[in-house]
Protein backbone atom coordinates (compact mmCIF):
# COMPACT_ATOMS: atom_id res chain seq x y z
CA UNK A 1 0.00 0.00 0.00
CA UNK A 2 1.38 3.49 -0.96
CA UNK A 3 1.70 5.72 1.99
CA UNK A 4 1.55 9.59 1.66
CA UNK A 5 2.76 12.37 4.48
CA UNK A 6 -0.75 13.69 4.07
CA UNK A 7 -3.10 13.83 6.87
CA UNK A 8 -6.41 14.18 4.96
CA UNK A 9 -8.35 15.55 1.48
CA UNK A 10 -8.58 19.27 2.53
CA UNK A 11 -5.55 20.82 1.62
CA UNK A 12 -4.49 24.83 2.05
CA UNK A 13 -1.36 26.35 0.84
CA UNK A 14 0.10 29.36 1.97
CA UNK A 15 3.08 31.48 1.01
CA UNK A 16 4.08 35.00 -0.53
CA UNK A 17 3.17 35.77 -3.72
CA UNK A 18 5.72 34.14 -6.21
CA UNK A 19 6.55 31.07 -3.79
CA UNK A 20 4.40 28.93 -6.15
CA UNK A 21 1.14 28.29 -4.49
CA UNK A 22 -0.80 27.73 -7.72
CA UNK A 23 1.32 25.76 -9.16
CA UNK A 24 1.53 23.42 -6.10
CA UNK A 25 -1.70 23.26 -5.58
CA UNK A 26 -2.25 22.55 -9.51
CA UNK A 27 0.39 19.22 -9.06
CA UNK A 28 -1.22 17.95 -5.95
CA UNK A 29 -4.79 18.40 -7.61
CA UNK A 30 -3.92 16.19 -10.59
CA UNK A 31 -1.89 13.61 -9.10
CA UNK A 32 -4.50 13.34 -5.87
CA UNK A 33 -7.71 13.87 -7.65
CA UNK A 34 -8.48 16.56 -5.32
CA UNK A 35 -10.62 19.75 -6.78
CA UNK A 36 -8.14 23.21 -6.52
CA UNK A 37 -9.62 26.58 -5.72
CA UNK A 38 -7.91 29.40 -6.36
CA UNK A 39 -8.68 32.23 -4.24
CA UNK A 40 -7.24 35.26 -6.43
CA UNK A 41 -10.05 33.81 -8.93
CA UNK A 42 -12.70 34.31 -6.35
CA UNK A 43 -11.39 37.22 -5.10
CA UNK A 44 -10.72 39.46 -8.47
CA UNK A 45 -13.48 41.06 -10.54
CA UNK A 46 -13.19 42.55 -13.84
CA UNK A 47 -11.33 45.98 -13.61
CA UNK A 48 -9.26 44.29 -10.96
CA UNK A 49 -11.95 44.72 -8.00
CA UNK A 50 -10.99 43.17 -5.45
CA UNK A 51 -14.21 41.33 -3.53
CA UNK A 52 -12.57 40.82 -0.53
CA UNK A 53 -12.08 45.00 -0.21
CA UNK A 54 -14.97 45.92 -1.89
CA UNK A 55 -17.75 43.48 -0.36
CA UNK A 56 -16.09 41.52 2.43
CA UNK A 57 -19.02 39.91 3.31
CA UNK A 58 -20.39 38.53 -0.11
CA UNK A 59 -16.42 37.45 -0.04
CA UNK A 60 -16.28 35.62 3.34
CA UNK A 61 -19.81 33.99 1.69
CA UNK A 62 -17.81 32.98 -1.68
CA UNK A 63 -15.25 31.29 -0.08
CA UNK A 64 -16.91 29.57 2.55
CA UNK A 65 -19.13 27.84 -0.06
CA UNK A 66 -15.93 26.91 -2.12
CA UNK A 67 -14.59 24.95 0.74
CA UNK A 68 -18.00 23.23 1.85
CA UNK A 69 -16.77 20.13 0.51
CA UNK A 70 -14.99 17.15 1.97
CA UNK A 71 -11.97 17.32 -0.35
CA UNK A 72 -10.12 20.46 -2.10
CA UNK A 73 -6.72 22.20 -2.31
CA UNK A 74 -6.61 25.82 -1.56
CA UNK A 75 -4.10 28.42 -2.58
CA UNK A 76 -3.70 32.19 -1.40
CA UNK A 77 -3.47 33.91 1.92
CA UNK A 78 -6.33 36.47 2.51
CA UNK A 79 -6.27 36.27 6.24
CA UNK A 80 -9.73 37.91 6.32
CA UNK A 81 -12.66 36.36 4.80
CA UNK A 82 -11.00 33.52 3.56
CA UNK A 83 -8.54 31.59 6.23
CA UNK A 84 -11.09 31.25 9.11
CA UNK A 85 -12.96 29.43 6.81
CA UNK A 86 -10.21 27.21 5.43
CA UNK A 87 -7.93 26.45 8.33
CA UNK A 88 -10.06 25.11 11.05
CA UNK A 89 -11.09 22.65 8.54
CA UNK A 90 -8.03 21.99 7.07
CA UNK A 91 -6.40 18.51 7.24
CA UNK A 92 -3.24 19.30 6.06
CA UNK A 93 -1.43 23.41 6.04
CA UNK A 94 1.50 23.93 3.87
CA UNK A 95 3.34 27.03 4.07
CA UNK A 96 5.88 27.38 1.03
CA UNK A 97 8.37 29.90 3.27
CA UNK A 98 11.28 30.28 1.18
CA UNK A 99 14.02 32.79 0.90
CA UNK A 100 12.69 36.54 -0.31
CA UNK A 101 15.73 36.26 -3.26
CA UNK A 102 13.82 33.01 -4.44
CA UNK A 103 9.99 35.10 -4.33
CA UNK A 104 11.62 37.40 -6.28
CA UNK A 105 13.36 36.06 -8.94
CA UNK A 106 9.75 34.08 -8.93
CA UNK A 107 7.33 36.87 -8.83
CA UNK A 108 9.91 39.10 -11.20
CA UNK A 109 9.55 36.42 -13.41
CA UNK A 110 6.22 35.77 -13.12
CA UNK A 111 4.94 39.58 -13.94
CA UNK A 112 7.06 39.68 -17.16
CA UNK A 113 5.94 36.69 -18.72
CA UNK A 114 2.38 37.54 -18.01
CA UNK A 115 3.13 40.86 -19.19
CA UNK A 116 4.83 39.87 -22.72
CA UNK A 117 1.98 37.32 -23.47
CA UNK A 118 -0.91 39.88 -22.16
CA UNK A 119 -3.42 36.55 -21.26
CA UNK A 120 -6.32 36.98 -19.30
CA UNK A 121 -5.36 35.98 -15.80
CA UNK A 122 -8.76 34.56 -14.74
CA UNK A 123 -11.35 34.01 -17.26
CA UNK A 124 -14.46 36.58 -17.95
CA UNK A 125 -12.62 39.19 -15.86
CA UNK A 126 -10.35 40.70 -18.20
CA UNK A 127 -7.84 41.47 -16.24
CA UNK A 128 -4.12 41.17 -17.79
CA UNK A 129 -0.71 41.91 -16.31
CA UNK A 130 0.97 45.44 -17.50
CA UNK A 131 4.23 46.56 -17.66
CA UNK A 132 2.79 50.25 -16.35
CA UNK A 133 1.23 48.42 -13.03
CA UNK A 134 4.54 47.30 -11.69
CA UNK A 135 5.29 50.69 -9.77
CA UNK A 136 2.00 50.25 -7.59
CA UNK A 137 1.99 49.41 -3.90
CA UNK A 138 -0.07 46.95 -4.01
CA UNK A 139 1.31 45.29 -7.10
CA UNK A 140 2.87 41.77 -6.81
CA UNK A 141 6.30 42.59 -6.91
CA UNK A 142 5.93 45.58 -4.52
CA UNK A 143 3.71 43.99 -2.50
CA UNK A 144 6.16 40.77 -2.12
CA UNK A 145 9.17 43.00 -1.06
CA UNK A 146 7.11 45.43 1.15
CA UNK A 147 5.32 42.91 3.50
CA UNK A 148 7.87 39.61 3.22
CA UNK A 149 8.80 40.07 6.87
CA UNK A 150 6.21 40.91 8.40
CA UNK A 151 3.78 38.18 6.32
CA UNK A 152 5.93 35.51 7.65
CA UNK A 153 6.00 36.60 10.71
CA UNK A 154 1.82 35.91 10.58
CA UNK A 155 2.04 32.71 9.10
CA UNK A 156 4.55 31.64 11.74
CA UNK A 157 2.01 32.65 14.40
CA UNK A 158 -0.45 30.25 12.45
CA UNK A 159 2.09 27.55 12.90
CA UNK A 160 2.30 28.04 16.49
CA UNK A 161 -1.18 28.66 17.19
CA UNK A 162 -2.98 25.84 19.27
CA UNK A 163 -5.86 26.50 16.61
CA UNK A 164 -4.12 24.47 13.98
CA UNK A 165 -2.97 21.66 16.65
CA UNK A 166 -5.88 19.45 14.49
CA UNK A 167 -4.49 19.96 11.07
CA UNK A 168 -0.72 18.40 10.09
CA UNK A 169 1.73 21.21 9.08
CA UNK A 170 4.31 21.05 6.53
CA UNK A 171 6.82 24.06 6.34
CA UNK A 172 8.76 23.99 3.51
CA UNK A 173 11.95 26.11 3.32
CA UNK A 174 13.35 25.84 -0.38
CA UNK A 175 12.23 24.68 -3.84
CA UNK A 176 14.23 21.90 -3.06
CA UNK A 177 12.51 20.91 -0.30
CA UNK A 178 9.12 21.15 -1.93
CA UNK A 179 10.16 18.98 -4.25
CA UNK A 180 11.88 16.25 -1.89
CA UNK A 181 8.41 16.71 -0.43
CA UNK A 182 5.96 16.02 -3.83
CA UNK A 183 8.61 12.71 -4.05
CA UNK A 184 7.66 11.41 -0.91
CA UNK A 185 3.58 11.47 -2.09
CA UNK A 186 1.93 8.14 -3.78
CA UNK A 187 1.00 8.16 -7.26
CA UNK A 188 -1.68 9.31 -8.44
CA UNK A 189 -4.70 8.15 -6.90
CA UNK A 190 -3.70 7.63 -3.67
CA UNK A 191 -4.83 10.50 -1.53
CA UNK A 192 -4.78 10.05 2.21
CA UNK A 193 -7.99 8.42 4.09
CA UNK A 194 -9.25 12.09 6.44
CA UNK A 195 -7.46 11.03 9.73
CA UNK A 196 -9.23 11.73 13.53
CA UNK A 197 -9.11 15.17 14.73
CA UNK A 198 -6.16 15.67 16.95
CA UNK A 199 -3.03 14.11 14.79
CA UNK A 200 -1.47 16.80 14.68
CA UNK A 201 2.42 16.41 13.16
CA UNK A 202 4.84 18.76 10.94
CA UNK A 203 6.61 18.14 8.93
CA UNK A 204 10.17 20.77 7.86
CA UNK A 205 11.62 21.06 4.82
CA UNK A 206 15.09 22.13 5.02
CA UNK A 207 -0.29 36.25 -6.39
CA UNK A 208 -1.42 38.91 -5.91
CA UNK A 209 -1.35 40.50 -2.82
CA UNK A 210 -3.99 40.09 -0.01
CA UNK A 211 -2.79 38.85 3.08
């Protein structure tokens, strides 16, 4: 029988913008059968509105019906609206907390190829990355630089908190650990059984914006 490090079928994954959330949470989804939500597509309208700003609570609604299920992967942070939904049901919390050179080289990298190709970012909202947008506070790349620190510092209180002793938490430090991490997960198809309340264990590898 193939054993995974996963506790359970509700999955969230947190991390700066750039750390590779989506694209995480897009792997595990395929090879775990597990639906992904993306929370920047709940969250932005067209015109970039952001729901979570403009209409908290038709936001907090959104998201708590996205995550009614049994079984899904999250990605994003949004620790209002969004994360008091997610986390107390969460089986499993990763938190991809790498370097701030490695987010930005990511998120640098990121903006410019969306940029160059100008594709939608999230269908029927029309909203595209532009060059002219990079110089805005609350633009990715700003954004990542501006509140690293201090956003880690938050999702380190998370760890500690008692109120995610129920869910199993994997930190991982480095790309490389990440992906030491995906090898140690069955093939696809094998998603972990949801485990009792209470097994708590961690496990340490060596966007947008909304927090």
């Amino acid at each position: 029988m193939v054993q995974t490090i996963l506790q359970g079928r509700r999955i969230a994954i947190l991390g700066n913008s750039g750390s590779g959330k989506s694209t995480l949470a897009c792997t595990l989804s395929q090879r775990l059968g597990l639906p992904h939500i993306e929370l920047d597509a709940l969250n932005w309208q067209p015109g970039w509105r952001a729901l979570c700003e403009e209409e908290p609570e038709a936001w907090s609604r959104r998201v708590a019906q996205a995550v009614a299920g049994e079984a899904w992967i999250t990605d994003g942070n949004y620790s209002r609206g969004a994360q008091p939904h997610i986390l107390p049901r969460a089986t499993d919390v990763i938190w991809l907390d790498f370097p701030r050179r490695v987010i930005m080289a990511r998120v640098l990298r990121r903006s410019f190829l969306r940029a160059i190709s100008g594709r939608e970012l999230w269908p029927g909202t029309g909203n595209r990355e532009e060059f002219r947008r990079w110089l805005r506070k609350d633009h990715p790349i700003r954004w990542s630089w501006d509140t690293y620190r201090d956003a880690n510092e938050r999702r380190a209180a998370i760890f500690a908190s008692p109120a995610l002793d129920h869910a199993r938490k994997h930190r991982l430090q480095s790309p490389a650990a990440a992906r030491r991490w995906l090898g140690q997960l069955g093939a696809a198809g094998n998603a972990a059984p949801v485990s009792p309340a209470g097994a708590n264990r961690s496990s340490l590898g060596g966007s947008t914006r909304p927090e």
